[in-house]
Protein backbone atom coordinates (compact mmCIF):
# COMPACT_ATOMS: atom_id res chain seq x y z
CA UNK A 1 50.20 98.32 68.00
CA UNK A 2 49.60 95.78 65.17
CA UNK A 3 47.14 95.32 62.98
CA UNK A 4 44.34 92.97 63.90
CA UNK A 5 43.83 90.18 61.64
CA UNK A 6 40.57 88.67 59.87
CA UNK A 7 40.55 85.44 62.15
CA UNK A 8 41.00 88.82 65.60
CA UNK A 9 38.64 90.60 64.44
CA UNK A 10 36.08 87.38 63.98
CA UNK A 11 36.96 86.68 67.58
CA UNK A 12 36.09 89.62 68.86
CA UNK A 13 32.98 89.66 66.86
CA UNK A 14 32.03 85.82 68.10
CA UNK A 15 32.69 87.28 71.90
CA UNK A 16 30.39 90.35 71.24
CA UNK A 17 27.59 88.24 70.10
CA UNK A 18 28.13 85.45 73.19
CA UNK A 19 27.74 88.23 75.56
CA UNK A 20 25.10 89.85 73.91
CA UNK A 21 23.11 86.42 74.23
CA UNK A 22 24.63 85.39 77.66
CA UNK A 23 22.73 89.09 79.09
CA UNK A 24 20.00 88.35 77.29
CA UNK A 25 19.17 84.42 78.41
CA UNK A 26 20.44 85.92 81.86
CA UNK A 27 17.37 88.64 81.70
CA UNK A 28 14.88 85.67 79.93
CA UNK A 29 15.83 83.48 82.57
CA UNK A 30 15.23 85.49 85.94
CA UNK A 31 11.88 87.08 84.75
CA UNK A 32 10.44 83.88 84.21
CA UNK A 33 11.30 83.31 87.69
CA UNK A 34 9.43 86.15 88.90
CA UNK A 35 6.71 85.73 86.87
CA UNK A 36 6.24 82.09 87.76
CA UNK A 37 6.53 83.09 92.10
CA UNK A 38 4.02 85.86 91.21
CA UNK A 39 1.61 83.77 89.38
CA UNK A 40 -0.10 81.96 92.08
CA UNK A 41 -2.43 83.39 94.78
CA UNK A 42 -3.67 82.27 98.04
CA UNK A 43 -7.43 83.56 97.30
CA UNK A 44 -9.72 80.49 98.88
CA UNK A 45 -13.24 82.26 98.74
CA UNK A 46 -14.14 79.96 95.74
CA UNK A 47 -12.77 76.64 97.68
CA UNK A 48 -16.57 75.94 99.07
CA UNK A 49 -18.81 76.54 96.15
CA UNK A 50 -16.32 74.38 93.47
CA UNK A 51 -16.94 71.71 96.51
CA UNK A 52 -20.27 72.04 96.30
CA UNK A 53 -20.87 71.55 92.64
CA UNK A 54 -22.04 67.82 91.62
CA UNK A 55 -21.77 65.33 88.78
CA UNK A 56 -25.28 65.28 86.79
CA UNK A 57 -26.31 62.18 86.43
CA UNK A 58 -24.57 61.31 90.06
CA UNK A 59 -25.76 64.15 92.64
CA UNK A 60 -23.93 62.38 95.44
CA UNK A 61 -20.17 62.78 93.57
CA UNK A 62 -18.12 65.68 93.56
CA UNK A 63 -17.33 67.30 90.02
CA UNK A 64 -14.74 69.79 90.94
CA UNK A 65 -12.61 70.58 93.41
CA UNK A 66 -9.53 72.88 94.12
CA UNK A 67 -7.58 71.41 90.89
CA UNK A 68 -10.24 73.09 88.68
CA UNK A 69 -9.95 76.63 90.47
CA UNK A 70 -6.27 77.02 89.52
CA UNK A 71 -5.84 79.18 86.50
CA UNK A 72 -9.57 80.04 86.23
CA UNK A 73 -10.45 83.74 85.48
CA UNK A 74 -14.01 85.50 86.59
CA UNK A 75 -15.31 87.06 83.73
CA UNK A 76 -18.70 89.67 83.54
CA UNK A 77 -18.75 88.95 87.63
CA UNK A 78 -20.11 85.50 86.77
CA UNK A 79 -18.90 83.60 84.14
CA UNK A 80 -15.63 81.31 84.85
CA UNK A 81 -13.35 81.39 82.03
């Protein structure tokens, strides 16, 4: 068998590292698929009262609606975050 060269052994070395990086975009890029189908639920229990809530200084206009639900947290059983 011959001896590997300089410019083999940097090939080899260049292919390692690809893969290495190829596995690990692979594993970056299907769990931030399953974290983005997970994030998301269908809870509606808060859909009335963010309905409900008016503008100050115009009681008749809505404030909120279903837009501002998404992404809030309850915090201390009251407190939206």
């Amino acid at each position: 068998m011959p001896e590997m060269t300089l410019i083999d052994r940097a090939i080899i070395s260049t292919m390692k590292i690809a893969s290495v990086l190829g596995l690990l975009w692979l594993m970056f890029a299907v769990g931030a698929g399953i974290t983005k189908a997970f994030a998301h639920d269908d809870d509606a229990s808060h859909d009335d009262w963010y309905m409900s809530l008016k503008q100050p200084d115009n009681p008749t206009a809505s404030c909120c609606g279903i837009a501002v639900a998404i992404g809030a947290v309850i915090v201390a059983g009251s407190h939206w975050v």
